[in-house]
Protein backbone atom coordinates (compact mmCIF):
# COMPACT_ATOMS: atom_id res chain seq x y z
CA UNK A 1 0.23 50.79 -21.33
CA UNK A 2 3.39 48.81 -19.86
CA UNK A 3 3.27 45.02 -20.19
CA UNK A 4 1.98 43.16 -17.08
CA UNK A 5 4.22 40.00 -16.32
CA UNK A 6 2.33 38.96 -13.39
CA UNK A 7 5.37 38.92 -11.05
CA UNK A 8 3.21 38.49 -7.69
CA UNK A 9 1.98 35.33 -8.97
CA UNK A 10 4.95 33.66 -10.78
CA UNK A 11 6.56 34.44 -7.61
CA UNK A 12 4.23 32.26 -5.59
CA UNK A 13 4.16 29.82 -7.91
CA UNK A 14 7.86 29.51 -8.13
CA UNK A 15 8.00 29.80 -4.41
CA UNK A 16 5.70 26.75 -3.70
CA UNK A 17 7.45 24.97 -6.48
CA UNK A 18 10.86 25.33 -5.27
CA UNK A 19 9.58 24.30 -1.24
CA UNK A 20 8.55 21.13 -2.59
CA UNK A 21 11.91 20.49 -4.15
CA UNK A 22 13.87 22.45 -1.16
CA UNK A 23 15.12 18.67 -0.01
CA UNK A 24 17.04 17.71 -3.38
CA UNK A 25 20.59 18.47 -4.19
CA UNK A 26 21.94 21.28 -6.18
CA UNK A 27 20.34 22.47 -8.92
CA UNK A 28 17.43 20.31 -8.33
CA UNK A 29 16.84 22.73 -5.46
CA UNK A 30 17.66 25.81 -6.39
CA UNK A 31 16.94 26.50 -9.65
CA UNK A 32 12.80 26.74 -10.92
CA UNK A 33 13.26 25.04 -14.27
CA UNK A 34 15.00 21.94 -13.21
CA UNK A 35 13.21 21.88 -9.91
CA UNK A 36 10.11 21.91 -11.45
CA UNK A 37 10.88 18.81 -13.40
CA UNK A 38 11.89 17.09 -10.22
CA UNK A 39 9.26 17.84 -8.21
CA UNK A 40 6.43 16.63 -11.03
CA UNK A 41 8.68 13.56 -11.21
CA UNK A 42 8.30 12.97 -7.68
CA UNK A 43 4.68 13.73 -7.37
CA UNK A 44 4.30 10.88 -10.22
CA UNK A 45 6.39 8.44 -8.83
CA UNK A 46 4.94 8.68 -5.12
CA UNK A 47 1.25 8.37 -6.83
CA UNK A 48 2.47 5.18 -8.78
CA UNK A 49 4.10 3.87 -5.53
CA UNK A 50 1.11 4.56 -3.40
CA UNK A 51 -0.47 2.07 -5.46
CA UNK A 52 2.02 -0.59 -5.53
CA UNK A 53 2.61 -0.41 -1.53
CA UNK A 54 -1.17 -1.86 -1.32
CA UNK A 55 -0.55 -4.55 -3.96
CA UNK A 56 3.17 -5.57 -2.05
CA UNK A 57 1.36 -5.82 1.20
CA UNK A 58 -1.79 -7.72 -0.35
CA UNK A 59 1.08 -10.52 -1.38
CA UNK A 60 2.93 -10.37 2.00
CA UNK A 61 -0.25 -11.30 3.92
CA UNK A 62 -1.38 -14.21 1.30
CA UNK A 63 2.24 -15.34 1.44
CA UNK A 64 1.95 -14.95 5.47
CA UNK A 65 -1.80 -16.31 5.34
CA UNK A 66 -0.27 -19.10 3.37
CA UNK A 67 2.77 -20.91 5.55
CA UNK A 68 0.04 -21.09 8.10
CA UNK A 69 -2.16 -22.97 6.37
CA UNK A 70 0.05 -24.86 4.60
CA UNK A 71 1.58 -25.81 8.74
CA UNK A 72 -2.03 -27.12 9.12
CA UNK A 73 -2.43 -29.20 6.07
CA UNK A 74 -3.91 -27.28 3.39
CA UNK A 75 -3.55 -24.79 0.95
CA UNK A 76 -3.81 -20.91 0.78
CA UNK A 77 -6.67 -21.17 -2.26
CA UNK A 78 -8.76 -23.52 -0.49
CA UNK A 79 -8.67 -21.72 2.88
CA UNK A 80 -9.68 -18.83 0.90
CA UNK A 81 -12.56 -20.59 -0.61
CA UNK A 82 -13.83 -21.76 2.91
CA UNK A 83 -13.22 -18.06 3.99
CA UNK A 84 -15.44 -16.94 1.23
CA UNK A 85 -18.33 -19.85 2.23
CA UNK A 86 -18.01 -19.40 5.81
CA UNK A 87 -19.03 -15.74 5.34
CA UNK A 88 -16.30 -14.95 8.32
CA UNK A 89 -15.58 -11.25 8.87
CA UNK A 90 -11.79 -11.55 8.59
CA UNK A 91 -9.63 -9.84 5.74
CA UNK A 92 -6.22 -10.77 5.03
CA UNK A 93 -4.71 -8.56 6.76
CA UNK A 94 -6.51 -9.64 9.98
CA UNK A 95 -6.05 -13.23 9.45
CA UNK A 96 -2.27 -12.34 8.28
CA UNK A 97 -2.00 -10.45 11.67
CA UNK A 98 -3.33 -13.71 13.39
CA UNK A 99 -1.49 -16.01 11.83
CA UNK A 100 2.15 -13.97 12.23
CA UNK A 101 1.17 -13.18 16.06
CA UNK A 102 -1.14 -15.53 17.55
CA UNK A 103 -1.05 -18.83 15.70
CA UNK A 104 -3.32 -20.67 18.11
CA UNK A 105 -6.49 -17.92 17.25
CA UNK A 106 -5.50 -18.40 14.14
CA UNK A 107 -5.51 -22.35 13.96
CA UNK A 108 -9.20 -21.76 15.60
CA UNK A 109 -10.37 -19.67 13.08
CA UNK A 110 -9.03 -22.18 10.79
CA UNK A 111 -11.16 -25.30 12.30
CA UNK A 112 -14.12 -23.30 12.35
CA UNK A 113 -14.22 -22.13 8.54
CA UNK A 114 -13.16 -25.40 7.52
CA UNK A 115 -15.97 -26.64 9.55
CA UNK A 116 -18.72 -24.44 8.69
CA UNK A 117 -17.58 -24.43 4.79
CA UNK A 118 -17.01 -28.54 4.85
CA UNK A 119 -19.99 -29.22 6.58
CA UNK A 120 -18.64 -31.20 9.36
């Protein structure tokens, strides 16, 4: 009985390997071994990244959220805690939007949830 080596399939996989890598340079490209390594590298990387793009962005919009608060005369932790009491819809990346775009919504939706969380 000869030996079956499967060629159909290790073709296929190779193939589908080597399209994933088929934008790297040289040997990276070309050949399966090394573009194999590449290509697992890059798969691991853009997970890990994936993840840090959502924590960059959450700091960008406190640090946004932030110098508008701090223009109105408070701080970024206790707007957050009237945020929290006020029971207001708004995420950061709403109020972020607001305060980077259209300062004078913003300043309202300040007054109110210091209002509604001070009790005034």
């Amino acid at each position: 009985m000869p030996r079956a080596k499967g060629g159909a399939k290790t073709r296929r996989r190779h193939k589908k390997i080597l399209k994933m890598a088929s934008g790297m340079r040289a040997a990276r490209s070309r050949l399966f071994r090394t573009a194999r390594e590449q290509v697992y590298r890059g798969l691991k990387l853009a997970y890990r990244e994936r993840k840090r793009k959502k924590r960059e962005y959450r700091a960008l919009w406190i640090t946004r959220i932030n110098a508008a608060v701090r223009s109105m005369g408070s701080k970024y932790s206790v707007f957050a805690g009237w945020v929290t009491k006020s029971g207001i819809g708004l995420d950061r990346k709403a109020l972020a939007d607001l305060a980077l775009n259209d300062l004078e919504a913003f300043k309202a939706v300040f007054n109110q949830v210091r209002a509604v969380a001070t009790g005034a």
